[in-house]
C-alpha atoms as a PDB file:
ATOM      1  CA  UNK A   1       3.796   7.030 -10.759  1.00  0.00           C
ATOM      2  CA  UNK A   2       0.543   8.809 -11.267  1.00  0.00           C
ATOM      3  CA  UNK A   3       1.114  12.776 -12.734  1.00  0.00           C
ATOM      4  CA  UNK A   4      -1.842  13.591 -10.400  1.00  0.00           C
ATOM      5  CA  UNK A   5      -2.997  13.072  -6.856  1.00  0.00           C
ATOM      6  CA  UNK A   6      -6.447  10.778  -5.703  1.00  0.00           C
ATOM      7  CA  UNK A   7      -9.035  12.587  -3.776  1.00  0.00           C
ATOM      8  CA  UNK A   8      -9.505   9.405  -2.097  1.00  0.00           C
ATOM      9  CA  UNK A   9      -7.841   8.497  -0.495  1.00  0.00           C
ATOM     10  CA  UNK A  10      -6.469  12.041   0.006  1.00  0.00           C
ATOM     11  CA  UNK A  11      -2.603  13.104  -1.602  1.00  0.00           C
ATOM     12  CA  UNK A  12      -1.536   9.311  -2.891  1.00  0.00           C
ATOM     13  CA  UNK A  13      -0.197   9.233  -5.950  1.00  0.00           C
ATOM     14  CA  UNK A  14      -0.951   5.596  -7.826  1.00  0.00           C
ATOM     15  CA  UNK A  15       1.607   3.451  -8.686  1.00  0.00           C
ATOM     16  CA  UNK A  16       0.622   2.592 -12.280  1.00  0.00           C
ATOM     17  CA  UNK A  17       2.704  -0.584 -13.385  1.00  0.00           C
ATOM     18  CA  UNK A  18       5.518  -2.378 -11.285  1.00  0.00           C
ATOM     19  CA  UNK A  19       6.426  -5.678 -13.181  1.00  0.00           C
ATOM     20  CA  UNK A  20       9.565  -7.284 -13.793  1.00  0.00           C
ATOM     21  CA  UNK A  21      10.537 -10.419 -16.621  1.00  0.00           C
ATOM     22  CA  UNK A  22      10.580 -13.864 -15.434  1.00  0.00           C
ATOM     23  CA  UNK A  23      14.364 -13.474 -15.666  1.00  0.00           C
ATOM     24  CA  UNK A  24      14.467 -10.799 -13.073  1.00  0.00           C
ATOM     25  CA  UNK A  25      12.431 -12.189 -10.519  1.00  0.00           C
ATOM     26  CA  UNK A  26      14.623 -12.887  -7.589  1.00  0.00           C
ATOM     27  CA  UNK A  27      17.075 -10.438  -7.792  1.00  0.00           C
ATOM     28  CA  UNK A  28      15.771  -7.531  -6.196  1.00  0.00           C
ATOM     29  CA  UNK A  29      14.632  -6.003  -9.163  1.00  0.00           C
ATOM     30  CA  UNK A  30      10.773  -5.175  -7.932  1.00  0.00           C
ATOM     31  CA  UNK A  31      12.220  -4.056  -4.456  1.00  0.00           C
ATOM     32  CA  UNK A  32      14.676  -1.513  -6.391  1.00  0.00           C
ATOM     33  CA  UNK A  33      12.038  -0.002  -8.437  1.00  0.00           C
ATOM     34  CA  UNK A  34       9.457   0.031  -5.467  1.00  0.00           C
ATOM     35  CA  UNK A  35      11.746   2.215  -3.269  1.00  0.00           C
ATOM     36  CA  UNK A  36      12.589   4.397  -6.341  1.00  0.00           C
ATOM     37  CA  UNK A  37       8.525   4.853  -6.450  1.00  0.00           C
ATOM     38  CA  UNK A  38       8.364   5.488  -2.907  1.00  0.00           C
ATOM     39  CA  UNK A  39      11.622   7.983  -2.755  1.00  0.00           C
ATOM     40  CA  UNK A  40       9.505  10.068  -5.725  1.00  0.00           C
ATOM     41  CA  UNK A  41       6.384  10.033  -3.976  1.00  0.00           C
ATOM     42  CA  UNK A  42       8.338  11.493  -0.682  1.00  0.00           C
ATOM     43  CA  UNK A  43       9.478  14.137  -2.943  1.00  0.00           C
ATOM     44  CA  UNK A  44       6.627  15.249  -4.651  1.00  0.00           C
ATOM     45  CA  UNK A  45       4.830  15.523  -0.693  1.00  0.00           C
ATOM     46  CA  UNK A  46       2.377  12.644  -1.628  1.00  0.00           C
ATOM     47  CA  UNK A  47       1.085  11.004   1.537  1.00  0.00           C
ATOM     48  CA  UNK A  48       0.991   7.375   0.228  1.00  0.00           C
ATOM     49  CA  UNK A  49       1.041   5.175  -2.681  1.00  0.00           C
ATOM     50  CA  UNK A  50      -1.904   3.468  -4.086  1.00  0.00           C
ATOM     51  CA  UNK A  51      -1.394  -0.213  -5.921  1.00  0.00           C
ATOM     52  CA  UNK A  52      -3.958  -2.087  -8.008  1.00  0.00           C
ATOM     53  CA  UNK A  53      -1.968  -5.297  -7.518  1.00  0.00           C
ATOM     54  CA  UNK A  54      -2.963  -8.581  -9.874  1.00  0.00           C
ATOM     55  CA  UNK A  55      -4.704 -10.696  -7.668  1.00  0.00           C
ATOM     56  CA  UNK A  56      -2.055 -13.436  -7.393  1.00  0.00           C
ATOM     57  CA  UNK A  57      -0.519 -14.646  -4.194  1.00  0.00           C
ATOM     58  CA  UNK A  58       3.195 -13.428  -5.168  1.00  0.00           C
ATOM     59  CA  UNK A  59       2.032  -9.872  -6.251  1.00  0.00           C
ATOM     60  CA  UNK A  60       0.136  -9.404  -3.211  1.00  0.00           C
ATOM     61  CA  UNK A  61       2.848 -10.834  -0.853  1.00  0.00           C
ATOM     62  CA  UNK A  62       5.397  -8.712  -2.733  1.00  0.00           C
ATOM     63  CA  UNK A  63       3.643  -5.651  -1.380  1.00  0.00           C
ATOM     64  CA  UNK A  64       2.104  -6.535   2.018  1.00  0.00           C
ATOM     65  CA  UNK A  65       6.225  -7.578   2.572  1.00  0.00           C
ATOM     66  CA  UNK A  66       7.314  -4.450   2.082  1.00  0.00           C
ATOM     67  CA  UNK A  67       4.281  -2.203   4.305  1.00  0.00           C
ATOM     68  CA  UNK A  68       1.239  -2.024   2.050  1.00  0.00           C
ATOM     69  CA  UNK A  69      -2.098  -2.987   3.450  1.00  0.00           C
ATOM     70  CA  UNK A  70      -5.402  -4.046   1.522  1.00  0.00           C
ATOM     71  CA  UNK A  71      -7.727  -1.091   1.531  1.00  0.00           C
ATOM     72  CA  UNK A  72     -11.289  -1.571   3.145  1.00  0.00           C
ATOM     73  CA  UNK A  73     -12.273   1.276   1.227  1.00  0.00           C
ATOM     74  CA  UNK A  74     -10.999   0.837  -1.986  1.00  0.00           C
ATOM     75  CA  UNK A  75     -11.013   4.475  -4.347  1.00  0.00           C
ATOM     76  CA  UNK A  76     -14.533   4.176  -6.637  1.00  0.00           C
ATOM     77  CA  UNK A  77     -13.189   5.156  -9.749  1.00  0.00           C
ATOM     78  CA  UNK A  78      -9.809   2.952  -9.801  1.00  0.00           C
ATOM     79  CA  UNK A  79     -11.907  -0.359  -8.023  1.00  0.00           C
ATOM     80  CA  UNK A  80     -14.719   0.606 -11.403  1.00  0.00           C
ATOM     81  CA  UNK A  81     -11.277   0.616 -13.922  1.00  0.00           C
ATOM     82  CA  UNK A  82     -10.056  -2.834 -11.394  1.00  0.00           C
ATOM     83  CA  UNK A  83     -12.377  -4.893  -9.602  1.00  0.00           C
ATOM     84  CA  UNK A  84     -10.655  -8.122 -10.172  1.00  0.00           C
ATOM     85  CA  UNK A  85      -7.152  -6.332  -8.397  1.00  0.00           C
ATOM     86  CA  UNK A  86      -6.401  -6.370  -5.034  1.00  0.00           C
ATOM     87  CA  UNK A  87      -5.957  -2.726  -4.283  1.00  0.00           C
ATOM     88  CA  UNK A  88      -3.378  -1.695  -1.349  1.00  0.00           C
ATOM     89  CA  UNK A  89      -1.979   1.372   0.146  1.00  0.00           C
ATOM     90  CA  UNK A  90       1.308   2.274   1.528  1.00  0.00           C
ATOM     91  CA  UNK A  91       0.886   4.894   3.807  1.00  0.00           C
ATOM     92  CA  UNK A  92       4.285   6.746   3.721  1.00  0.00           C
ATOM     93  CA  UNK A  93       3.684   8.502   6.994  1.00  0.00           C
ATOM     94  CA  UNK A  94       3.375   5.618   9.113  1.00  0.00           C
ATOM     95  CA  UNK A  95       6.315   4.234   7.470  1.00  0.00           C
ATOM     96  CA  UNK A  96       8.291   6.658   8.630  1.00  0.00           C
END
């Protein structure tokens, strides 16, 4: 995770880098280290996490599977750094 919070959108903390080996796919392995994310976002107060996912179908499933929706409004800076991602939040709130 992110040291710092986005102004945009407001108190989410990006999660930089979520990948597993080919070897680990499967297992629950992605899910494991996604909730560990998530459990240090709810600590730290953050209000959501925000994913620059590669734009391939299993990446992108892997997230909208687990609450994360594809942001309409996607934060400048990180879509400049990203455009060819898919970027998604996960709104902890409303996971709640």
């Amino acid at each position: 995770l992110s040291d710092q919070f986005l102004d945009q959108p407001a108190q989410f903390l990006v999660l930089d880098i979520l990948y597993t080996s080919a070897q680990a796919r499967g297992r629950g392995v992605a899910t494991k280290l996604f909730t560990a994310a998530l459990t240090e976002a709810k600590a730290r107060s953050a209000r959501g996490l925000y994913i620059c996912a590669t734009p391939t179908t299993n990446t992108v499933d892997f997230y909208l599977k687990r609450g994360c929706s594809i942001l309409a409004a996607p934060n400048p800076e990180l879509f400049a750094k990203e455009p060819e991602d898919i970027h998604l939040g996960f709104l902890i709130d409303e996971q709640e």
